[in-house]
Protein backbone atom coordinates (compact mmCIF):
# COMPACT_ATOMS: atom_id res chain seq x y z
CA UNK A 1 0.67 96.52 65.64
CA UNK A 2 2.27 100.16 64.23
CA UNK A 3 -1.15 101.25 62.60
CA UNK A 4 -5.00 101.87 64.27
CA UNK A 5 -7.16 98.87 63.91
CA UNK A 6 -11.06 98.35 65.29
CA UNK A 7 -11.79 95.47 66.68
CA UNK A 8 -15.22 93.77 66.96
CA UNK A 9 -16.74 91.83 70.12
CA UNK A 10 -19.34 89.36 70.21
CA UNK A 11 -20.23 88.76 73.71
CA UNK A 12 -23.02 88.77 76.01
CA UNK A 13 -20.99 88.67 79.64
CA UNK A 14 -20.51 91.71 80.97
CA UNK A 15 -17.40 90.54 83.51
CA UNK A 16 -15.84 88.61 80.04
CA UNK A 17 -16.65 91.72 78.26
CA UNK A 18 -14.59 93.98 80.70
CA UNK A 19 -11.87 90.94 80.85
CA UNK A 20 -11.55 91.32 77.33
CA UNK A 21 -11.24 94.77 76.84
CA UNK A 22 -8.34 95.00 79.89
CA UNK A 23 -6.41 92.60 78.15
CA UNK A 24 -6.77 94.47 74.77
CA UNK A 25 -5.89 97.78 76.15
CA UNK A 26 -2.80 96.03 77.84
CA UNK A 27 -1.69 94.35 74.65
CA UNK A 28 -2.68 97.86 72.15
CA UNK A 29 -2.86 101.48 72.60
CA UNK A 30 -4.17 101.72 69.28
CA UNK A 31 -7.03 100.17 68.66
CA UNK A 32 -10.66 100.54 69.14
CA UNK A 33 -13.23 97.92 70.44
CA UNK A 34 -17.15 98.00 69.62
CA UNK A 35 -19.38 95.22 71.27
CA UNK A 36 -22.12 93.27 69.71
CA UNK A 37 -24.91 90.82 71.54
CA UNK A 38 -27.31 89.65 69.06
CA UNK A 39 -26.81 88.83 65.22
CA UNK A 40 -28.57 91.61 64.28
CA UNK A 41 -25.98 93.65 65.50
CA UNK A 42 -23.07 91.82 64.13
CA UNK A 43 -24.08 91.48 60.65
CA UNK A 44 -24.93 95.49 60.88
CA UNK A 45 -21.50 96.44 62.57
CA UNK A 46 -19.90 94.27 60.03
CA UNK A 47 -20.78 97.40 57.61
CA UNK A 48 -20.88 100.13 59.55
CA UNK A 49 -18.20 99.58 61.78
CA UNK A 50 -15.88 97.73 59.49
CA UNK A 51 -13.88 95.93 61.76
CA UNK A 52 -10.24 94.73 60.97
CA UNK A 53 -10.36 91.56 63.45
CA UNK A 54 -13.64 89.85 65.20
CA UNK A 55 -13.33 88.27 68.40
CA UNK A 56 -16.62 86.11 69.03
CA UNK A 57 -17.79 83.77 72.00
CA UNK A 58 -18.49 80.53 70.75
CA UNK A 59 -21.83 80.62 72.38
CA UNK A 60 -24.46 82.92 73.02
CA UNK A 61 -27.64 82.79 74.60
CA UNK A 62 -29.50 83.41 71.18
CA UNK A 63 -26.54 83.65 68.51
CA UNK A 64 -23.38 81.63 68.63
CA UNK A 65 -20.19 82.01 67.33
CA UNK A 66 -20.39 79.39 64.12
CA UNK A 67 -23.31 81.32 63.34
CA UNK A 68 -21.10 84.48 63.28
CA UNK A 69 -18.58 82.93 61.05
CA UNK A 70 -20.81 81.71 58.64
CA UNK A 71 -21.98 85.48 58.34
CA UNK A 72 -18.73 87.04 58.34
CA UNK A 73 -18.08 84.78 55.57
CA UNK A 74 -20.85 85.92 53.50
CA UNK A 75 -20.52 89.61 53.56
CA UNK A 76 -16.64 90.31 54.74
CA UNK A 77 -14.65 86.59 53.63
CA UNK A 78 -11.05 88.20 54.07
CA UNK A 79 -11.54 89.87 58.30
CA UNK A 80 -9.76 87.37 60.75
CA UNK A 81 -12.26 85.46 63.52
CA UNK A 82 -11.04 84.22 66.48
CA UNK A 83 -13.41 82.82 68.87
CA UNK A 84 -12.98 83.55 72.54
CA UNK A 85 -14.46 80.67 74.50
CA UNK A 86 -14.49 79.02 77.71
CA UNK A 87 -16.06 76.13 76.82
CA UNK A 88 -14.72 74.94 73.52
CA UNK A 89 -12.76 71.50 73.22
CA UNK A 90 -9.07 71.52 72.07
CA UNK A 91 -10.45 68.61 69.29
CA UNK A 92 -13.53 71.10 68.16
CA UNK A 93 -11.24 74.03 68.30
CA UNK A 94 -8.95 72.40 65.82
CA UNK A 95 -12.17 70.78 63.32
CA UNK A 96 -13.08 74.70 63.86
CA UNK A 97 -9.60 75.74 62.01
CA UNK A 98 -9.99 73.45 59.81
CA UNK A 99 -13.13 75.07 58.63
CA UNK A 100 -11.82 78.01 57.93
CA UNK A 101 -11.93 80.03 61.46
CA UNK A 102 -8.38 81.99 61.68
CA UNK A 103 -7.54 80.79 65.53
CA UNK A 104 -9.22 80.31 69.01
CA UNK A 105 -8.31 81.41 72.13
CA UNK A 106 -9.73 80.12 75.87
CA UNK A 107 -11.04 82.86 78.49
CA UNK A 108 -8.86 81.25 81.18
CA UNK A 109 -5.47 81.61 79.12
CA UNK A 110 -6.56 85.54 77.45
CA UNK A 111 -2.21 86.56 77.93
CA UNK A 112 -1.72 84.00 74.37
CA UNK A 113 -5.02 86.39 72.72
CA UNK A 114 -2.63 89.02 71.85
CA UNK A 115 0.13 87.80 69.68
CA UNK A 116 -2.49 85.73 67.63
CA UNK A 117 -4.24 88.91 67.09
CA UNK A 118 -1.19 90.57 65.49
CA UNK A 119 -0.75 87.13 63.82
CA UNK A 120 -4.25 86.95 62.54
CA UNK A 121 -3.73 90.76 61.65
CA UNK A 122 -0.47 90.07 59.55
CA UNK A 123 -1.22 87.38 57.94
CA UNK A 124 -4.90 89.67 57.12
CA UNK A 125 -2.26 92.31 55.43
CA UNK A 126 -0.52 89.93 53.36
CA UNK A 127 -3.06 88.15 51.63
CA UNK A 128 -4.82 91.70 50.77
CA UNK A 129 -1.42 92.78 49.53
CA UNK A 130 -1.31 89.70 47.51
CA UNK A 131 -4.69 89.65 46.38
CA UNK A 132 -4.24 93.38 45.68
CA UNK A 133 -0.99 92.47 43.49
CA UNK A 134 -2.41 89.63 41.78
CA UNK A 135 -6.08 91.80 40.91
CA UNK A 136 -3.48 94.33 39.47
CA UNK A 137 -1.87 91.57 37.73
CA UNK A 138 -4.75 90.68 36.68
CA UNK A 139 -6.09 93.64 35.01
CA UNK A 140 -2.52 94.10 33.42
CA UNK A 141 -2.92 91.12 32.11
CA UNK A 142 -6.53 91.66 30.72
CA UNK A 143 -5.16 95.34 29.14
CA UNK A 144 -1.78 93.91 27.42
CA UNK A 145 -4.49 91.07 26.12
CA UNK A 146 -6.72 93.71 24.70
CA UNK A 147 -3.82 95.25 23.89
CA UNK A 148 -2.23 92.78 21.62
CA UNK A 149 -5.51 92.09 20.32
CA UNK A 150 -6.17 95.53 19.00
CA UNK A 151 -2.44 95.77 17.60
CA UNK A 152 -2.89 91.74 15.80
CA UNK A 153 -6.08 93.45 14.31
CA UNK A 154 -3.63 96.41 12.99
CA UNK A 155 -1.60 94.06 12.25
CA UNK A 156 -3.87 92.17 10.26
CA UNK A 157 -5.57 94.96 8.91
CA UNK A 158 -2.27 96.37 7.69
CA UNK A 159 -1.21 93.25 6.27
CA UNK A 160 -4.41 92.15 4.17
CA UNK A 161 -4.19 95.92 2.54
CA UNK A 162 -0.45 95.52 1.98
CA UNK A 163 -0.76 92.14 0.39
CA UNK A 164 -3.82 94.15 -1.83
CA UNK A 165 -1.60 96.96 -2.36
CA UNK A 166 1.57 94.56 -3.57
CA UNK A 167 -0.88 92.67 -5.45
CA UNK A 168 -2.48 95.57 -7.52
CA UNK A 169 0.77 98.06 -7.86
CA UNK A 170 2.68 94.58 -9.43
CA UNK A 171 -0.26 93.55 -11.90
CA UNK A 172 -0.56 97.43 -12.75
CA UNK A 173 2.96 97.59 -13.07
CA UNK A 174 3.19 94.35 -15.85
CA UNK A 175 0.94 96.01 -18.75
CA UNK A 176 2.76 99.41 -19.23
CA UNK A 177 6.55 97.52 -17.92
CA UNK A 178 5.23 95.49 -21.19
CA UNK A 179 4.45 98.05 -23.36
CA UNK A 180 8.10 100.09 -22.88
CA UNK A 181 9.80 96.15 -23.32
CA UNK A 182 8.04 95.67 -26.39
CA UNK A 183 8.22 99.27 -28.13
CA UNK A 184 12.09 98.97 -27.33
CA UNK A 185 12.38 95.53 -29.14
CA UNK A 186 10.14 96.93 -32.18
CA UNK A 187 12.41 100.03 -32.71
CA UNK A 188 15.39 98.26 -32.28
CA UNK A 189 13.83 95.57 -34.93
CA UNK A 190 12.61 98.14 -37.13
CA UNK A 191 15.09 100.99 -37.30
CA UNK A 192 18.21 99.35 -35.44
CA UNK A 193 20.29 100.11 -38.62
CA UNK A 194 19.76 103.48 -38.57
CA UNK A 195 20.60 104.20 -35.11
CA UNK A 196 23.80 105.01 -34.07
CA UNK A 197 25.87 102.93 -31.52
CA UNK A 198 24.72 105.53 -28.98
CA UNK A 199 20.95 105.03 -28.83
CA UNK A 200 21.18 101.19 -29.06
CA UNK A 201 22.98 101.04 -26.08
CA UNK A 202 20.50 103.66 -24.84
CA UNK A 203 17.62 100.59 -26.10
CA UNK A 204 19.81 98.01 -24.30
CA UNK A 205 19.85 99.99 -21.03
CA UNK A 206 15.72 100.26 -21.54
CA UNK A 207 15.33 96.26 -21.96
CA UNK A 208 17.72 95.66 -18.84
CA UNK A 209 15.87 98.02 -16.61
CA UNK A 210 12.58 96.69 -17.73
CA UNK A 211 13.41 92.85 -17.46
CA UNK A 212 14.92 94.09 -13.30
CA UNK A 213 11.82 95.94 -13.01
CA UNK A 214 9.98 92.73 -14.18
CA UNK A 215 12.05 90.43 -11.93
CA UNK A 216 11.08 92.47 -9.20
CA UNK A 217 7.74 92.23 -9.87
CA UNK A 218 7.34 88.34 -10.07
CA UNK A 219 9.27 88.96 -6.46
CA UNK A 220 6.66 91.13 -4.86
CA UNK A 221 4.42 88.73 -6.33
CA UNK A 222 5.63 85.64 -4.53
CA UNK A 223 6.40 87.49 -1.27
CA UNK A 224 2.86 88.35 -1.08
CA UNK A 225 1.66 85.07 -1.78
CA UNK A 226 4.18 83.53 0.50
CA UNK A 227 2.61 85.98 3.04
CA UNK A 228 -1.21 85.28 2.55
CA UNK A 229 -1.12 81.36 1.19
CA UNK A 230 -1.43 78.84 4.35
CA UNK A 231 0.76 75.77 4.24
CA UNK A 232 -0.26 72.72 2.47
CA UNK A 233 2.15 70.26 3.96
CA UNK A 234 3.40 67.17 2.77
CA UNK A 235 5.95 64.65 3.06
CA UNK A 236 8.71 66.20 1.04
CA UNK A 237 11.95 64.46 -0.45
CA UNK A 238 14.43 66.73 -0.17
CA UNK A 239 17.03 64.57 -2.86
CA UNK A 240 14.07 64.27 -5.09
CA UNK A 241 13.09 68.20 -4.34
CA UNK A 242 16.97 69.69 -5.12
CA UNK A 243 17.63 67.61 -7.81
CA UNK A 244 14.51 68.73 -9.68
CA UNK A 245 15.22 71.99 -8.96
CA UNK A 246 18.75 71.77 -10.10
CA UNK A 247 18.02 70.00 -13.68
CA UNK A 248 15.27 72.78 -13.97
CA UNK A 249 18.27 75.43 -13.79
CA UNK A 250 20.63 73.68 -15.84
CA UNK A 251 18.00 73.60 -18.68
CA UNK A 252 16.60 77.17 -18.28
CA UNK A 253 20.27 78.95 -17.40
CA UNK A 254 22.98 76.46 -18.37
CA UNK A 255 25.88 77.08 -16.12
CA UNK A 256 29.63 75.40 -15.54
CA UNK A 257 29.13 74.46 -11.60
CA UNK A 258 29.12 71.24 -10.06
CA UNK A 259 27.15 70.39 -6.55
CA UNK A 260 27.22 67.93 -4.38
CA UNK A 261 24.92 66.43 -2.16
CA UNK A 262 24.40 64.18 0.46
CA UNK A 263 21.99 61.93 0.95
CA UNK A 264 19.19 63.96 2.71
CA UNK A 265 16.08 63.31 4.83
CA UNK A 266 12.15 63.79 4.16
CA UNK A 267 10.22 66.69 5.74
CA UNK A 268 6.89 67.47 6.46
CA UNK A 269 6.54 71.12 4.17
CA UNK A 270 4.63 73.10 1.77
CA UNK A 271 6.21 71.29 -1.41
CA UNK A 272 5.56 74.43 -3.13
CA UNK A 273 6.71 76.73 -1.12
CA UNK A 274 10.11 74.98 -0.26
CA UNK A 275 10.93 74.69 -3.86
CA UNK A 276 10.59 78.21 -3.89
CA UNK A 277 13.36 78.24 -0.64
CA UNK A 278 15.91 75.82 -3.08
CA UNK A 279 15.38 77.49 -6.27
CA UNK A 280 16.12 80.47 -4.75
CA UNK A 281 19.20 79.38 -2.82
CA UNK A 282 20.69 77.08 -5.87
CA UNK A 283 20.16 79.79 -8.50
CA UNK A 284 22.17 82.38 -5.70
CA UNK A 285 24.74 80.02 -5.03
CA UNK A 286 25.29 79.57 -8.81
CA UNK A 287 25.07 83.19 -9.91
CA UNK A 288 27.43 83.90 -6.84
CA UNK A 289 30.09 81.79 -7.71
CA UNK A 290 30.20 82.07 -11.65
CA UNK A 291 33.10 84.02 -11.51
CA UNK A 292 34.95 81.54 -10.30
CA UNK A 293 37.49 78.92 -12.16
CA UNK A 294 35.24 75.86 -10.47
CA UNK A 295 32.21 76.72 -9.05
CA UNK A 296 31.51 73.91 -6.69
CA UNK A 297 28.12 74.29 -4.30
CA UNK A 298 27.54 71.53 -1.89
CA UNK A 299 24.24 70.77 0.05
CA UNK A 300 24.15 68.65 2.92
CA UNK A 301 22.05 68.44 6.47
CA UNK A 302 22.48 68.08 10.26
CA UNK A 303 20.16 66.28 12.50
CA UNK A 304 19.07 68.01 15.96
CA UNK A 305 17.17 67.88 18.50
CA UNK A 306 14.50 70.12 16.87
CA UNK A 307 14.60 68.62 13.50
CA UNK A 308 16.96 69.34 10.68
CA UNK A 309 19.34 72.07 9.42
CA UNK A 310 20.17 72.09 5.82
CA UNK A 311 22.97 73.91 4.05
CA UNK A 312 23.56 75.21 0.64
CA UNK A 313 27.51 76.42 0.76
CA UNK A 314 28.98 78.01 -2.32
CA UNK A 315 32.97 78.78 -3.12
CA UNK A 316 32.12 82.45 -4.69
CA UNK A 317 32.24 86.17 -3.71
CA UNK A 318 31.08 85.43 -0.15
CA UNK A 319 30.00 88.41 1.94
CA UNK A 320 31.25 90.76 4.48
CA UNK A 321 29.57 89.78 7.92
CA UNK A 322 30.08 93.15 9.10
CA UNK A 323 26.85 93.61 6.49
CA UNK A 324 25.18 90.71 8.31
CA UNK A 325 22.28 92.86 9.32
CA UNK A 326 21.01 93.94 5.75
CA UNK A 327 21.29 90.35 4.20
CA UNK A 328 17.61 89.34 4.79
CA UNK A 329 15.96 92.67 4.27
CA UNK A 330 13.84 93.49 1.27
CA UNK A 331 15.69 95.26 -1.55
CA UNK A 332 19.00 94.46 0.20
CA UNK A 333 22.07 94.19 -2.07
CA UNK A 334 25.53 93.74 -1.17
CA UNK A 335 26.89 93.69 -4.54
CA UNK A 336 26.11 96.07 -7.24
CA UNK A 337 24.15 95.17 -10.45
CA UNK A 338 27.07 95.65 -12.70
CA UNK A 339 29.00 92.91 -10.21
CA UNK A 340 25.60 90.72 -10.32
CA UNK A 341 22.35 90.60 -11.11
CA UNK A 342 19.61 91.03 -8.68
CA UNK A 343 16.38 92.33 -6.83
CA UNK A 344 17.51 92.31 -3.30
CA UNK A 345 14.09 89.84 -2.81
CA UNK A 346 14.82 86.72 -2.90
CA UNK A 347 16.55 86.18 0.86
CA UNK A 348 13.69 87.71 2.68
CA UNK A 349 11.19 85.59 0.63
CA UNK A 350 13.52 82.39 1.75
CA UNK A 351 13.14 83.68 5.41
CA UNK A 352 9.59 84.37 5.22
CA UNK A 353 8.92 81.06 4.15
CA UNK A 354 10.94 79.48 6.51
CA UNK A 355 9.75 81.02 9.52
CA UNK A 356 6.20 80.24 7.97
CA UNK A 357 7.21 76.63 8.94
CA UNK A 358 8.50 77.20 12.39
CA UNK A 359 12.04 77.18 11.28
CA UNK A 360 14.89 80.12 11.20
CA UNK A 361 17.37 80.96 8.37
CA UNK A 362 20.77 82.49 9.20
CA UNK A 363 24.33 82.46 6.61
CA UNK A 364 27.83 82.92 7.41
CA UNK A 365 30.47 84.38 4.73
CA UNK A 366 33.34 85.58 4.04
CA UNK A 367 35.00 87.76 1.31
CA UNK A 368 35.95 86.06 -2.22
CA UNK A 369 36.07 82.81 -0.31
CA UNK A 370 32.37 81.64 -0.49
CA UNK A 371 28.77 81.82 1.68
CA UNK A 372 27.06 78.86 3.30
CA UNK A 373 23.35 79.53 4.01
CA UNK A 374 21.56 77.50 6.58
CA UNK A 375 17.74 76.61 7.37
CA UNK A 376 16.00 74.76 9.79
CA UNK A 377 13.27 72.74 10.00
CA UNK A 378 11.37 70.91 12.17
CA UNK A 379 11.57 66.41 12.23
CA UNK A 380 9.38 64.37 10.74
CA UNK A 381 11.24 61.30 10.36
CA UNK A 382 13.45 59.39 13.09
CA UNK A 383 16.39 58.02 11.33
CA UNK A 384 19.11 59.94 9.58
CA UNK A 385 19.97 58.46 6.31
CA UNK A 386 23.84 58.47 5.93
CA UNK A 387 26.23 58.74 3.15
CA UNK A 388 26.95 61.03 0.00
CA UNK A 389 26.15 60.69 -3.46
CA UNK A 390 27.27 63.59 -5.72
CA UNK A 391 25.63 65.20 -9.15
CA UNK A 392 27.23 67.00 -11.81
CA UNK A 393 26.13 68.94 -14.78
């Protein structure tokens, strides 16, 4: 041993006693020995003299070593005890170990007490290191706990007054948003023919603004209820899902594109809230690709080992990947107005509700050659049905 180290003796021989400390000071020049007879004396020098090893006799005339042990246990569990005996069996000595005693060591053999003292010692250091590393772990672990607590109730906090916020700022918003709509409509109604070409188009620039302001709104709207409603899920038919949605848009925005779908699985999903994720997706695809001689969108799926990916790929202006990054952020446009309508909401709504179901949503695109966006979700179904069919407007 490099360091200092005290060492504690219970024994009552004097000639073991001095036997003892000869072989310790042969073995160490740094340590320090105090003897102990009686277990009064032990169970004091066990705080006074905080030992760093005990070497006990097994017996004693009125103390013994088990009784030692089971004291050392009590008040110091982690100090090393090695009995010293003369009289102790090799079969007790190893039930002994088995009970928890670090090693023994005869009084006829004292040259093998030394290296199981540096053993005993060594193996002493280690576990207090690693008890020391895993108490710090410990308390790490209890702070980043308390920790993330305290931030989830920020978070939480922060959330519930932004969803109020959203909430009151978009009702707020609708009643004068109304008011400029509708005073626009009733001058242009009432005194259209005797304005000149100028202010009309001045009018016309005050109903578009105020029907994007009002899209907008009805956004903000649905991302905060996205963001506070909890999932009712259901077994959703996907074919029965996009087909409804797409009749719904061919009667509310008639349009010349054609889609095609496969045959698609059922999920387990907010109904609700995934008609939102098609709806949105469809009526992108379509506006995306209206400039184009034959819009064609197609929908299909992949199975994995998670569940299912779905795909709504279009044939219109695509996207630059190089503007990957913004695609899913709120109020993120990557074509003007003037090129196509928009409030820059609708993608981070589709993610939002997507993750809400343990899925991801990523797209890949390229320029005036189309997009294809893709969402996952998890299985509820075994089988895979297989083959197409295709609709058409």
């Amino acid at each position: 041993m490099d360091r200092n180290f005290k060492i504690l003796i219970v024994e009552h021989d004097a000639n073991d006693i001095e036997l003892l400390r000869y072989e310790l000071r042969r073995a160490f020049t740094n340590h320090t020995a105090f003897v102990v007879q009686t277990e009064t004396d032990f169970a004091e020098a066990l705080v006074s003299y905080a030992p760093d090893i005990i070497l006990s006799d097994y017996s004693l005339p009125n103390f013994d070593g088990i009784s030692a042990f089971v004291i050392k246990q009590r008040v110091a569990p982690a100090i090393p005890f090695i009995l010293v005996s003369g009289t102790m069996g090799e079969q007790n000595a190893v039930e002994l170990i088995k009970s928890g005693i670090t090693d023994y060591a005869l009084k006829d053999k004292l040259y093998s007490l030394s290296p199981k003292v540096i053993r005993a010692l060594h193996e002493a250091e280690e576990t207090a290191k690693k008890q020391a590393y895993e108490q710090a772990l410990r308390q790490l672990n209890t702070e980043l706990e308390e920790r993330v607590q305290a931030r989830t109730a920020q978070l939480v906090e922060a959330n519930t007054a932004l969803e109020a916020f959203s909430y009151s700022v978009s009702h707020d918003l609708r009643s004068p948003l109304r008011s400029v709509l509708g005073f626009s409509q009733l001058i242009k109604q009432d005194h259209g023919l005797a304005l000149n070409a100028e202010v009309q188009e001045m009018f016309g620039h005050i109903e578009n603004s105020s029907k994007r302001m009002n899209a907008i709104i009805d956004d903000l709207l649905a991302l905060a209820k996205c963001t506070k409603d909890q999932l009712q899920t259901a077994l959703v038919d996907m074919n029965q899902l996009i087909a409804g949605v797409w009749d719904n848009i061919l009667f509310t925005s008639p349009h010349i594109a054609c889609i095609e779908m496969e045959q698609l699985p059922k999920v387990m999903a907010d109904s609700s809230m995934l008609e939102q994720v098609i709806v949105n997706l469809l009526s992108n695809a379509i506006k995306y690709s209206s400039k184009k001689r034959n819009p064609h969108i197609k929908v299909g799926f992949t199975p994995t080992a998670q569940g299912y990916t779905f795909y709504v790929k279009d044939n219109g202006a695509g996207f630059d990947m190089k503007d990957y990054n913004r695609l899913f952020g709120a109020f993120q446009r990557l074509h003007s107005v003037t090129q196509f309508e928009g409030t820059g909401v609708g993608l981070m709504l589709i993610k939002r509700i997507i993750e809400k179901h343990g899925g991801k949503v990523w797209a890949e695109g390229k320029v005036d050659e189309g997009a294809t966006f893709y969402f996952s979700l998890p299985a509820t179904m075994p089988q895979a049905v297989n083959g197409e069919a295709r609709r058409s407007n």
